[in-house]
PDB file of N, CA and C in Angstrom:
ATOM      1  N   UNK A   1       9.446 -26.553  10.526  1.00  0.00           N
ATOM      2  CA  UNK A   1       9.127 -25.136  10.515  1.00  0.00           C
ATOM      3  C   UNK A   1       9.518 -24.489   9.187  1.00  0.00           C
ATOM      4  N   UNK A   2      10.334 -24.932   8.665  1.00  0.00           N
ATOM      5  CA  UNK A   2      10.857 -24.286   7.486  1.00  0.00           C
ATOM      6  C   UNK A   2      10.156 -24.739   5.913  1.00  0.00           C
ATOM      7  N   UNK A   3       9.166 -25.767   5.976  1.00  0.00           N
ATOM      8  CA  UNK A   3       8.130 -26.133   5.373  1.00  0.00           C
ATOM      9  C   UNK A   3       7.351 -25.339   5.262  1.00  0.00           C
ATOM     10  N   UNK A   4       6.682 -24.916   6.547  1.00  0.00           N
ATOM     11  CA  UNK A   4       5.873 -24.286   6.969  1.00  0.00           C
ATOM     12  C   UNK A   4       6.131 -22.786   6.296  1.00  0.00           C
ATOM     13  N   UNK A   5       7.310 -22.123   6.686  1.00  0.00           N
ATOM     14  CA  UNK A   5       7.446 -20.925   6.238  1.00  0.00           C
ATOM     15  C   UNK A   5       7.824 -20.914   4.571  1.00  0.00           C
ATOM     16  N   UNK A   6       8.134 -22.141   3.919  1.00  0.00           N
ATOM     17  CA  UNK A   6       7.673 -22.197   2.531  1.00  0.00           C
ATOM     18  C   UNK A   6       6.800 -21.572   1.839  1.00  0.00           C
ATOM     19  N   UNK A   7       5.977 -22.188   2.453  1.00  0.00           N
ATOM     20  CA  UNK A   7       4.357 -22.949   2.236  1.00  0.00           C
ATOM     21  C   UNK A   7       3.520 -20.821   2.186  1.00  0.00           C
ATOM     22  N   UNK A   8       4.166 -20.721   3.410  1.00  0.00           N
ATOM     23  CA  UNK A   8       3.956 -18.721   3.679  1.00  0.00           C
ATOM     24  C   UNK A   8       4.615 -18.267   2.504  1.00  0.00           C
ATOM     25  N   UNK A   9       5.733 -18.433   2.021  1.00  0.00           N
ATOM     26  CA  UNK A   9       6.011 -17.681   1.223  1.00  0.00           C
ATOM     27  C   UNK A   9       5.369 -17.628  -0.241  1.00  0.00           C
ATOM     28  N   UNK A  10       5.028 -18.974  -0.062  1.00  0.00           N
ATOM     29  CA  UNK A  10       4.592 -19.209  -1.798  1.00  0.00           C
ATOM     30  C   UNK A  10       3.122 -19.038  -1.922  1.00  0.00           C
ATOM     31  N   UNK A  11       2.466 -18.952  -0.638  1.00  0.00           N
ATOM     32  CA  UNK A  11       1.051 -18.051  -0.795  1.00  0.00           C
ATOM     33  C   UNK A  11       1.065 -16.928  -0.919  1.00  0.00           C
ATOM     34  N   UNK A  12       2.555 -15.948  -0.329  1.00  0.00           N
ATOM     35  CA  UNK A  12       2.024 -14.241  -0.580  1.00  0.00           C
ATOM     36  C   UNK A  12       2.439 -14.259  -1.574  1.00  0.00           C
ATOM     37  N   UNK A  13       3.490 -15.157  -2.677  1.00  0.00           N
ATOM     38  CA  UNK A  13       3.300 -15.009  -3.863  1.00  0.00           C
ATOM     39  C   UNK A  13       2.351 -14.885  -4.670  1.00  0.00           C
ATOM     40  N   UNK A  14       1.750 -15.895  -4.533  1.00  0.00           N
ATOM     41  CA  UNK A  14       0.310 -16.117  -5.245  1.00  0.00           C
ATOM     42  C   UNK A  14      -0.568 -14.953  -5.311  1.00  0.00           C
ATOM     43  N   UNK A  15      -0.460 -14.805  -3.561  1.00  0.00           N
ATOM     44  CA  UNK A  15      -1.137 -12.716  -3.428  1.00  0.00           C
ATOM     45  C   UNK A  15      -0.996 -11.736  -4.183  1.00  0.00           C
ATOM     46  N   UNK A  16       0.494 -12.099  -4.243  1.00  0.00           N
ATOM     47  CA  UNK A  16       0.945 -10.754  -4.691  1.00  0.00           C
ATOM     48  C   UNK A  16       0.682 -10.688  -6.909  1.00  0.00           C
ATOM     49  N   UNK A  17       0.490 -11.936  -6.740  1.00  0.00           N
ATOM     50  CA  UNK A  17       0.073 -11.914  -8.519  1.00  0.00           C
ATOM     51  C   UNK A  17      -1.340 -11.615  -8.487  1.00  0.00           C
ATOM     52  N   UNK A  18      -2.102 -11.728  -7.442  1.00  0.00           N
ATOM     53  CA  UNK A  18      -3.465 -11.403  -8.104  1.00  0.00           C
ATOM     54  C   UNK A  18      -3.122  -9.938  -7.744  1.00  0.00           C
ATOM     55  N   UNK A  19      -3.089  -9.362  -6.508  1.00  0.00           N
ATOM     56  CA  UNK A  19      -3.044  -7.833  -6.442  1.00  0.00           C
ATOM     57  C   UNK A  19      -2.250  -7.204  -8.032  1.00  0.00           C
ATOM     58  N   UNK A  20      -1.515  -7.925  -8.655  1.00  0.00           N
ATOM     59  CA  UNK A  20      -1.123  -7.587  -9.883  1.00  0.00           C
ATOM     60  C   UNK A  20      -2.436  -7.436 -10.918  1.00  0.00           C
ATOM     61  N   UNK A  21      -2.632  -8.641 -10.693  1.00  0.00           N
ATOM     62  CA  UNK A  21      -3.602  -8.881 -11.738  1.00  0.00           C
ATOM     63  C   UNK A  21      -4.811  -7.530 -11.734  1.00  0.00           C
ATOM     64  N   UNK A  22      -5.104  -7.621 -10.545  1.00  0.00           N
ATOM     65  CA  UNK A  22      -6.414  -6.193  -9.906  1.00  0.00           C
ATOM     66  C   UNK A  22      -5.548  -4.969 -10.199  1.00  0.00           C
ATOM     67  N   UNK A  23      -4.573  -4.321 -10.623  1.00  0.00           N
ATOM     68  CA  UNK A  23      -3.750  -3.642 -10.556  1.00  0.00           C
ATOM     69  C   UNK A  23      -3.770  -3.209 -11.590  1.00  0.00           C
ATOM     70  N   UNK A  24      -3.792  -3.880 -12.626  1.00  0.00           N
ATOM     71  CA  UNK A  24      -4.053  -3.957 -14.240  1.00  0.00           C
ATOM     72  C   UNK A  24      -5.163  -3.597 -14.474  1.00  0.00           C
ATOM     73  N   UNK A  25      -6.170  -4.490 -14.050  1.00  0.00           N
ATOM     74  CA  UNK A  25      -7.521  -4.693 -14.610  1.00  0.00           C
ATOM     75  C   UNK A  25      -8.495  -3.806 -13.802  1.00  0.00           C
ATOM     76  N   UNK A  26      -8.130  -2.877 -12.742  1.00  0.00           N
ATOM     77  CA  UNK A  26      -9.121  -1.985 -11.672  1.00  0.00           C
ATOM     78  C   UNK A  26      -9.670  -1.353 -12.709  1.00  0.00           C
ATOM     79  N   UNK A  27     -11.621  -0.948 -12.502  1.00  0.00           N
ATOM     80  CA  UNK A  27     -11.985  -0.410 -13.377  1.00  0.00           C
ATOM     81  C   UNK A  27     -11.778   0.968 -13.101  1.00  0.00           C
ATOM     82  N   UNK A  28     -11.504   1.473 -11.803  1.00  0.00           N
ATOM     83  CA  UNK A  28     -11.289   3.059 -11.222  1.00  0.00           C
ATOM     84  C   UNK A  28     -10.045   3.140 -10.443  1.00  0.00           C
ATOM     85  N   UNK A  29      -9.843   4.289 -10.346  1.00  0.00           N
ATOM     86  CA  UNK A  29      -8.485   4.279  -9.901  1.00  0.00           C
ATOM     87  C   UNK A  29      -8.204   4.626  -8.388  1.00  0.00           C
ATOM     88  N   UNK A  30      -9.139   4.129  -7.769  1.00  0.00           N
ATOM     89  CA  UNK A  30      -9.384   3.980  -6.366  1.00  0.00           C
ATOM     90  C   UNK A  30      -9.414   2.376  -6.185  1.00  0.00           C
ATOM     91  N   UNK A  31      -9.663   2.039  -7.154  1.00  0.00           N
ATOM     92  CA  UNK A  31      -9.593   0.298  -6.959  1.00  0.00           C
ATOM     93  C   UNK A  31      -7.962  -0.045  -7.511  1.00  0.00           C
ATOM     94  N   UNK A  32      -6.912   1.053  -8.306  1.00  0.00           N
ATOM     95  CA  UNK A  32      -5.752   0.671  -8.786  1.00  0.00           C
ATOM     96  C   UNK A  32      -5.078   0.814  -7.440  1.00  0.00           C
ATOM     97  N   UNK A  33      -5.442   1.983  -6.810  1.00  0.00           N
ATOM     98  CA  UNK A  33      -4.805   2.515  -5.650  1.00  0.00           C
ATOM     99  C   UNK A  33      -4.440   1.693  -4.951  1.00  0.00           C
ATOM    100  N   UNK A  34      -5.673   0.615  -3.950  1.00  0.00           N
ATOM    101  CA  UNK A  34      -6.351   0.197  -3.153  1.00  0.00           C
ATOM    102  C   UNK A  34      -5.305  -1.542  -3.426  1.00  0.00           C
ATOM    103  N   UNK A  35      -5.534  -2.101  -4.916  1.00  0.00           N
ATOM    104  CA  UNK A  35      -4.693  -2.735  -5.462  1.00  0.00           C
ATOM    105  C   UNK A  35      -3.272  -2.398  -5.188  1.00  0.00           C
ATOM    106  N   UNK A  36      -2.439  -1.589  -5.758  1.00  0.00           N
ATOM    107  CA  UNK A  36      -1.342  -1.036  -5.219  1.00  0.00           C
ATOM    108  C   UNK A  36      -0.679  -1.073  -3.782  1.00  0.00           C
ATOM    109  N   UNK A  37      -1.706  -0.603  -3.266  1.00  0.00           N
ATOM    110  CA  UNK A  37      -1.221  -0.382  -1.794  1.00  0.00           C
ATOM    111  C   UNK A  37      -1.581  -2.015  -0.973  1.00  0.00           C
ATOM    112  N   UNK A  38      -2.320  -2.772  -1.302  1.00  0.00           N
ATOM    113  CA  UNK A  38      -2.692  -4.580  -0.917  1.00  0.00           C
ATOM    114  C   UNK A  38      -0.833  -5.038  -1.156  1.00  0.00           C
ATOM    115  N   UNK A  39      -0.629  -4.706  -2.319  1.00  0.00           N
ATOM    116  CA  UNK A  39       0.529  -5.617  -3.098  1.00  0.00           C
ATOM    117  C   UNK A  39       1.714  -4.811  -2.134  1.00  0.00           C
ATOM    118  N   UNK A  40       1.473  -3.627  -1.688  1.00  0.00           N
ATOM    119  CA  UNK A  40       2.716  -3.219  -0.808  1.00  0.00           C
ATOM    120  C   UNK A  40       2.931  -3.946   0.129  1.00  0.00           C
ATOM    121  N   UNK A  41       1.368  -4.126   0.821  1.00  0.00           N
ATOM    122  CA  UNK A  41       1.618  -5.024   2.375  1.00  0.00           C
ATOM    123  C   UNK A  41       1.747  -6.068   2.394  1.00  0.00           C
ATOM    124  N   UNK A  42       1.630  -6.531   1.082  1.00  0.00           N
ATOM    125  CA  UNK A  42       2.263  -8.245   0.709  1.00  0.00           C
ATOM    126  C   UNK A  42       3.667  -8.097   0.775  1.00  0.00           C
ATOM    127  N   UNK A  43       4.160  -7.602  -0.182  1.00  0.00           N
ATOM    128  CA  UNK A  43       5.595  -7.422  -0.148  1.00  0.00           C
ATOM    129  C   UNK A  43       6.022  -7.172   1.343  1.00  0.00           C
ATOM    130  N   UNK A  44       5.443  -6.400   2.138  1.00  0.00           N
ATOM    131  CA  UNK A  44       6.015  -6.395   3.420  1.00  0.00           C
ATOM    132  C   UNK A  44       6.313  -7.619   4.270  1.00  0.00           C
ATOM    133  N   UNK A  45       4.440  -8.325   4.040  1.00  0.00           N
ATOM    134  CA  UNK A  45       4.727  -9.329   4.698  1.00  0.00           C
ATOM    135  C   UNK A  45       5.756 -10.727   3.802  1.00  0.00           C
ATOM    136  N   UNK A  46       5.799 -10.723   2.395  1.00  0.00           N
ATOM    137  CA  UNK A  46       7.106 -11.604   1.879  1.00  0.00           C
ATOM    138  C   UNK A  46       8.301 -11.224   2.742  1.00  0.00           C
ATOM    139  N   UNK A  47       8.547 -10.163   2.729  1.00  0.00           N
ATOM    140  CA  UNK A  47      10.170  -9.631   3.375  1.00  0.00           C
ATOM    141  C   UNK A  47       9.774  -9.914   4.848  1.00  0.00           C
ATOM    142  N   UNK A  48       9.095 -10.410   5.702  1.00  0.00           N
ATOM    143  CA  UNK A  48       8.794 -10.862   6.682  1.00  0.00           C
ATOM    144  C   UNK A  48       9.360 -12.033   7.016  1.00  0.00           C
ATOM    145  N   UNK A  49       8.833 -12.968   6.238  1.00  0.00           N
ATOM    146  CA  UNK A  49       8.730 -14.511   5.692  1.00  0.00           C
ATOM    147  C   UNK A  49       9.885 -14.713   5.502  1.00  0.00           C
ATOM    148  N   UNK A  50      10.506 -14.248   4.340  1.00  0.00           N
ATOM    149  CA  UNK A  50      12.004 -14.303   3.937  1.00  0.00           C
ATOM    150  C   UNK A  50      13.137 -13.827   5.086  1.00  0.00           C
ATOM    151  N   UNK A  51      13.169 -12.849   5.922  1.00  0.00           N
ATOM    152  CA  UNK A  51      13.788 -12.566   6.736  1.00  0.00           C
ATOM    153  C   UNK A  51      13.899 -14.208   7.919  1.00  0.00           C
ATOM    154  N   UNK A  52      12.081 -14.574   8.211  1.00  0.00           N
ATOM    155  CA  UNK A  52      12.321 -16.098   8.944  1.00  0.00           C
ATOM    156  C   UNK A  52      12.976 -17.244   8.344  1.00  0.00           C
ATOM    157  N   UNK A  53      12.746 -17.295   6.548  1.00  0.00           N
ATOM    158  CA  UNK A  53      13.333 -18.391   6.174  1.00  0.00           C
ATOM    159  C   UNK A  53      14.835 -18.060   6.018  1.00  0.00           C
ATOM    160  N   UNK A  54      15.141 -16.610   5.942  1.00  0.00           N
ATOM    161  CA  UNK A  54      16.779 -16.643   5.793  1.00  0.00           C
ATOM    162  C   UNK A  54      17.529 -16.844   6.937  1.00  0.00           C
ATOM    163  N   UNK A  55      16.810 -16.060   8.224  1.00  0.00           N
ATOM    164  CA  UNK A  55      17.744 -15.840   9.699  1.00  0.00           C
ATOM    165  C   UNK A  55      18.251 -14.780   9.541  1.00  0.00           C
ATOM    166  N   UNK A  56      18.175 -13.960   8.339  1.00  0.00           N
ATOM    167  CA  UNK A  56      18.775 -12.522   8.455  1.00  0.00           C
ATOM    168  C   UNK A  56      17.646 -11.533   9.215  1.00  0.00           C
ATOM    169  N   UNK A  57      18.198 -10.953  10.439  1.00  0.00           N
ATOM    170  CA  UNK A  57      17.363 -10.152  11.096  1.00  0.00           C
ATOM    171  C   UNK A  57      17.365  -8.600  10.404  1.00  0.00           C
ATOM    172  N   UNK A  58      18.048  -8.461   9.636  1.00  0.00           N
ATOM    173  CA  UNK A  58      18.436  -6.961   8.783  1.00  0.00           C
ATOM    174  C   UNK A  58      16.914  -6.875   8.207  1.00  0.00           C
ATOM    175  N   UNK A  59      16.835  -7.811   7.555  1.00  0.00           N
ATOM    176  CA  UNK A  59      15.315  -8.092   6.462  1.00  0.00           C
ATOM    177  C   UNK A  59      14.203  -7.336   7.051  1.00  0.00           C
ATOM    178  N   UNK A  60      14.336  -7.056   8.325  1.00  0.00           N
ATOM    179  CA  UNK A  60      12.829  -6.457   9.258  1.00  0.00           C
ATOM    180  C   UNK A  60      13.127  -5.454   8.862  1.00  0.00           C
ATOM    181  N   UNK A  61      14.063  -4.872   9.345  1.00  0.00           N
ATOM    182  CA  UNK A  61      14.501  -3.256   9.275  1.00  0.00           C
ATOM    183  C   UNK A  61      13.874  -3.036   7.680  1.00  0.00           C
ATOM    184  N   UNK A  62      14.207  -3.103   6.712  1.00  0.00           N
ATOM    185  CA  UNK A  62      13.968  -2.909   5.286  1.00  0.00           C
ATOM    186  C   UNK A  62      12.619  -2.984   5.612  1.00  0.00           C
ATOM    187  N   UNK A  63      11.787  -4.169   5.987  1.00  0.00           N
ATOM    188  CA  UNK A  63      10.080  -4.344   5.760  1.00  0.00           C
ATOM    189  C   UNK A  63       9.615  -2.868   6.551  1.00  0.00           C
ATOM    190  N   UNK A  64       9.714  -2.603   7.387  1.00  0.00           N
ATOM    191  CA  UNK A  64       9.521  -1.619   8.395  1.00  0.00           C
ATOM    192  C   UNK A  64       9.481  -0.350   7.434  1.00  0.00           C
ATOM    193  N   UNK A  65      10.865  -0.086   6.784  1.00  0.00           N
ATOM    194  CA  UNK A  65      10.895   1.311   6.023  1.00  0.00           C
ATOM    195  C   UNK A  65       9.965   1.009   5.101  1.00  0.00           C
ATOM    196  N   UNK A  66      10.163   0.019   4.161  1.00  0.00           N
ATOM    197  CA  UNK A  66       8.864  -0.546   2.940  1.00  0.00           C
ATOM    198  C   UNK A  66       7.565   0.057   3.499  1.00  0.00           C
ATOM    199  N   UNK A  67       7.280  -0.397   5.087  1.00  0.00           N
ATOM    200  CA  UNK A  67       6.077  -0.079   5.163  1.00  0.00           C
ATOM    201  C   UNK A  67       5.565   1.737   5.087  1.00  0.00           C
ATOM    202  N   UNK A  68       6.736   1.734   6.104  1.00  0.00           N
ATOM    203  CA  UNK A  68       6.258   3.266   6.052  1.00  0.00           C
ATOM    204  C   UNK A  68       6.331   4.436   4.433  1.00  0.00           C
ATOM    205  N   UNK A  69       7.154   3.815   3.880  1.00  0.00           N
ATOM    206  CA  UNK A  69       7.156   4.302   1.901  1.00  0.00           C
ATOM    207  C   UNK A  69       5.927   4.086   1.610  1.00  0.00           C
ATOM    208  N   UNK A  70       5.369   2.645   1.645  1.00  0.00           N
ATOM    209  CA  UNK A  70       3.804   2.253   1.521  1.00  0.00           C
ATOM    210  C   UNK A  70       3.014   3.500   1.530  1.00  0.00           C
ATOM    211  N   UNK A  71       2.756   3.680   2.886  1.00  0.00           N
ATOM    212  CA  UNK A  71       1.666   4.378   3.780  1.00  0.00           C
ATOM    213  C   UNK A  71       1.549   5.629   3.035  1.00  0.00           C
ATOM    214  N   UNK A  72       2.931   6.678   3.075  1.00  0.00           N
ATOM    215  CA  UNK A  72       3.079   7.648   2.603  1.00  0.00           C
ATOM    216  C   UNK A  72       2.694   7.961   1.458  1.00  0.00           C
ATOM    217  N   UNK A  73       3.096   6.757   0.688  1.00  0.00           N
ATOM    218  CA  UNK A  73       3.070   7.426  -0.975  1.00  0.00           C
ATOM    219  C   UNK A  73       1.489   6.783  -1.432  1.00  0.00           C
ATOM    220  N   UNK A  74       1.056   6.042  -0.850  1.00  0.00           N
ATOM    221  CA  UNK A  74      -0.384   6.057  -0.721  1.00  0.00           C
ATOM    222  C   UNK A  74      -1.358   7.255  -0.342  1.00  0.00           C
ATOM    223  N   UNK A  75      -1.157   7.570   0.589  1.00  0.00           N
ATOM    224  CA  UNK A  75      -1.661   9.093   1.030  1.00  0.00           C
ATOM    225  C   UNK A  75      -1.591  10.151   0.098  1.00  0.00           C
ATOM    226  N   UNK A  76      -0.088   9.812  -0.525  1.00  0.00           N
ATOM    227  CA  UNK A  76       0.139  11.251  -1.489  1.00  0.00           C
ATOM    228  C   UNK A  76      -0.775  10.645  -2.911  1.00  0.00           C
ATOM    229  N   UNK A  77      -0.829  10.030  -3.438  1.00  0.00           N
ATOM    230  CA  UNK A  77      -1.437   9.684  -4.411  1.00  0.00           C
ATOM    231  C   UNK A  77      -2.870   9.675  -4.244  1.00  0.00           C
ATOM    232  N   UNK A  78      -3.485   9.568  -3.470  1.00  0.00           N
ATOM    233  CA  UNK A  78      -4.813   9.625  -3.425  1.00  0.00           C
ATOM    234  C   UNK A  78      -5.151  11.268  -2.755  1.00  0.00           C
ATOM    235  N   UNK A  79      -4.246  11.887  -2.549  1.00  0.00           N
ATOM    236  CA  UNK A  79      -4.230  13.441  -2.350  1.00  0.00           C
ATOM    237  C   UNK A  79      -4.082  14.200  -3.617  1.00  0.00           C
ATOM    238  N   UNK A  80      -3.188  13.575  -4.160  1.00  0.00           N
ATOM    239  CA  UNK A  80      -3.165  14.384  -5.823  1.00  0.00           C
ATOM    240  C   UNK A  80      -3.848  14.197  -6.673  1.00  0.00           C
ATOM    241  N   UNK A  81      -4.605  12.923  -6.737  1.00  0.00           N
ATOM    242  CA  UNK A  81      -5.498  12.880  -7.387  1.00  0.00           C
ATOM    243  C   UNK A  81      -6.847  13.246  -7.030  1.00  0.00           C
ATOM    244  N   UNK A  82      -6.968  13.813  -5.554  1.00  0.00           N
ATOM    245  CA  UNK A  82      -8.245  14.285  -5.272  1.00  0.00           C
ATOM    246  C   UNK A  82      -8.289  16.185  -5.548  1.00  0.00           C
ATOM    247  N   UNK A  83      -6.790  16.667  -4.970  1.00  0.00           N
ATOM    248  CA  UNK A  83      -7.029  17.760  -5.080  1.00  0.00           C
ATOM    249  C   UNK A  83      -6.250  18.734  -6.692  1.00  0.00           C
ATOM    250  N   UNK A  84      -5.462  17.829  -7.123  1.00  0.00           N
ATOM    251  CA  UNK A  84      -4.605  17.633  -8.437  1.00  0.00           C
ATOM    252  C   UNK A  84      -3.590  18.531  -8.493  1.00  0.00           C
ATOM    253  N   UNK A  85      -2.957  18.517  -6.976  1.00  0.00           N
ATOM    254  CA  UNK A  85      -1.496  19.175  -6.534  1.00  0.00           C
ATOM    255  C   UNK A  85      -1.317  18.433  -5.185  1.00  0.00           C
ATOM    256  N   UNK A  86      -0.112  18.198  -4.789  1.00  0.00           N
ATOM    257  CA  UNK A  86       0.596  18.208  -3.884  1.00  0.00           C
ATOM    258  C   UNK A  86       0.616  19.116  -2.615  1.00  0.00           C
ATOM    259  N   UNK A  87       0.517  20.481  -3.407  1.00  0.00           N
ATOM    260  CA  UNK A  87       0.601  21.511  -1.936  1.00  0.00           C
ATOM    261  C   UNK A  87      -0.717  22.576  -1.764  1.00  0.00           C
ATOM    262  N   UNK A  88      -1.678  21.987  -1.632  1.00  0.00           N
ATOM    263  CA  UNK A  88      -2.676  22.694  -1.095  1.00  0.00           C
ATOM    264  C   UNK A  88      -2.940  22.727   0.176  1.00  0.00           C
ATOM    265  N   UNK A  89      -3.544  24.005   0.540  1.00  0.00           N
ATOM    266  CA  UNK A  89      -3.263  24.218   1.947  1.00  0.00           C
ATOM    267  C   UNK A  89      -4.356  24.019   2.623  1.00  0.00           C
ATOM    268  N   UNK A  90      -4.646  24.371   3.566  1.00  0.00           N
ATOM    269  CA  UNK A  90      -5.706  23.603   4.901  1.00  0.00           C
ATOM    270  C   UNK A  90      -7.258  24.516   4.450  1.00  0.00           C
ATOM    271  N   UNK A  91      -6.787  25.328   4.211  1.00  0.00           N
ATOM    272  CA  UNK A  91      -7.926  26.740   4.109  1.00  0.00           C
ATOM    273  C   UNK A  91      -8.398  26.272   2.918  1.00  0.00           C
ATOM    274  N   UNK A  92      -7.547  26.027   1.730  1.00  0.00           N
ATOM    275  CA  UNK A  92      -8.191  24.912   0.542  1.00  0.00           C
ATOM    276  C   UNK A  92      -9.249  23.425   0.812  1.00  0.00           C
ATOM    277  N   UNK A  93      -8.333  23.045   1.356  1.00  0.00           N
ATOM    278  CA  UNK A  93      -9.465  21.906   1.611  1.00  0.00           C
ATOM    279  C   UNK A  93     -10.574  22.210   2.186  1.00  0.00           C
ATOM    280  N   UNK A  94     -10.928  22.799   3.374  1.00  0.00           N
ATOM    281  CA  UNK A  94     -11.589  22.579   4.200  1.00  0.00           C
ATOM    282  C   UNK A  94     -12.803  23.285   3.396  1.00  0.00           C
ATOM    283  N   UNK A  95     -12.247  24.447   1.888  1.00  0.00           N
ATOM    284  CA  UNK A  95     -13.737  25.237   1.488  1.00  0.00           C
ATOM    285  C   UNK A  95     -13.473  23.370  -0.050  1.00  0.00           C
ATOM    286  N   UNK A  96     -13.060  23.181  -0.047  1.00  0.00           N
ATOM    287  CA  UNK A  96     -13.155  21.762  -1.403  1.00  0.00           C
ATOM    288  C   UNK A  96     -14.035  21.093  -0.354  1.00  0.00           C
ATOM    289  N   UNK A  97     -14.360  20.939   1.160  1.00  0.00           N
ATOM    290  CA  UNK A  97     -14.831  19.915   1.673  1.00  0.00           C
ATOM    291  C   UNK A  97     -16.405  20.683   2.091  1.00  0.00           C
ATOM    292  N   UNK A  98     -16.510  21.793   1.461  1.00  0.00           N
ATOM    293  CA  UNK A  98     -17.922  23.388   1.612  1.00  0.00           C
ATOM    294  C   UNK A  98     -18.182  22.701   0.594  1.00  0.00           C
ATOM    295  N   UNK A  99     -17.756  22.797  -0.649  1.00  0.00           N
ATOM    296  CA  UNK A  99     -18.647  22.763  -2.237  1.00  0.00           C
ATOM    297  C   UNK A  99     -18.779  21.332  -2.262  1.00  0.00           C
ATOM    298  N   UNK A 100     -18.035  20.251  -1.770  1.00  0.00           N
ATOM    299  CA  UNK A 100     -18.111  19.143  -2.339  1.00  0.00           C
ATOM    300  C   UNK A 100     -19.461  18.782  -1.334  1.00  0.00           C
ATOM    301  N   UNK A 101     -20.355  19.438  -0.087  1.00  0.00           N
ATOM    302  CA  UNK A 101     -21.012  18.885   0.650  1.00  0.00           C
ATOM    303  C   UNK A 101     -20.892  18.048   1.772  1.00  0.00           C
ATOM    304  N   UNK A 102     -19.317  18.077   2.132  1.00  0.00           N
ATOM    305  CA  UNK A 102     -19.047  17.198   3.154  1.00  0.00           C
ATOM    306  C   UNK A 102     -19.193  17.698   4.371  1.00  0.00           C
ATOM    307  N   UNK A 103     -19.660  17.202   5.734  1.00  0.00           N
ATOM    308  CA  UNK A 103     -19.480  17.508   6.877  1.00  0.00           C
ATOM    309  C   UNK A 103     -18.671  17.323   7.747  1.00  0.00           C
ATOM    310  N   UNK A 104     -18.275  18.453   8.169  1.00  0.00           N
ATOM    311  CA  UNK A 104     -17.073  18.397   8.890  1.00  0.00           C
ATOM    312  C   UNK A 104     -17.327  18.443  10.683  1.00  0.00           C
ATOM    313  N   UNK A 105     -16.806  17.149  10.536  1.00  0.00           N
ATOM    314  CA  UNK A 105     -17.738  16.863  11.929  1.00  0.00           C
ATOM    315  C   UNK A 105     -16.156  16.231  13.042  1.00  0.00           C
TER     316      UNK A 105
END
């Protein structure tokens, strides 16, 4: 079994260098994002892996918060770069989602 969970670890390595690589090289920054946020849930799932190959059960707890940092700061980044602040309010968007043509369905 501990082959096995090797073998896991040294593939999300491998993952986690190309999500590098795409990370670098994205031609838009919805593809850096998108990159970014892949290489988070790798890292989650490494600290997964590593938690089985160590026996330290602490290791989850950490992946767990990782994830939820992930999620968040994903959201916020693709919010600031859509609306190019942090604190815009609901009544904002919803007329940015009037001019931009979107339906709000």
């Amino acid at each position: 079994m501990d082959m096995f969970n090797f073998i896991m670890a040294l593939g999300m390595a491998c993952a986690m260098a190309i999500m590098l690589a795409r990370l670098f090289a994205g031609p838009t920054l919805y593809d850096r994002v998108l990159a970014a946020n892949s290489f988070g849930t790798k890292t989650i799932l490494f600290l997964l892996v590593f938690s089985a190959l160590s026996g330290r059960q602490d290791a989850i707890d950490i992946a767990m918060l990782y994830a939820l940092i992930n999620f968040v700061a994903t959201i916020a980044i693709l919010k600031f770069f859509r609306y190019r602040s942090l604190e815009i309010s609901l009544a904002q968007m919803s007329l940015r989602r009037a001019v931009d043509g979107e339906d709000e369905a």
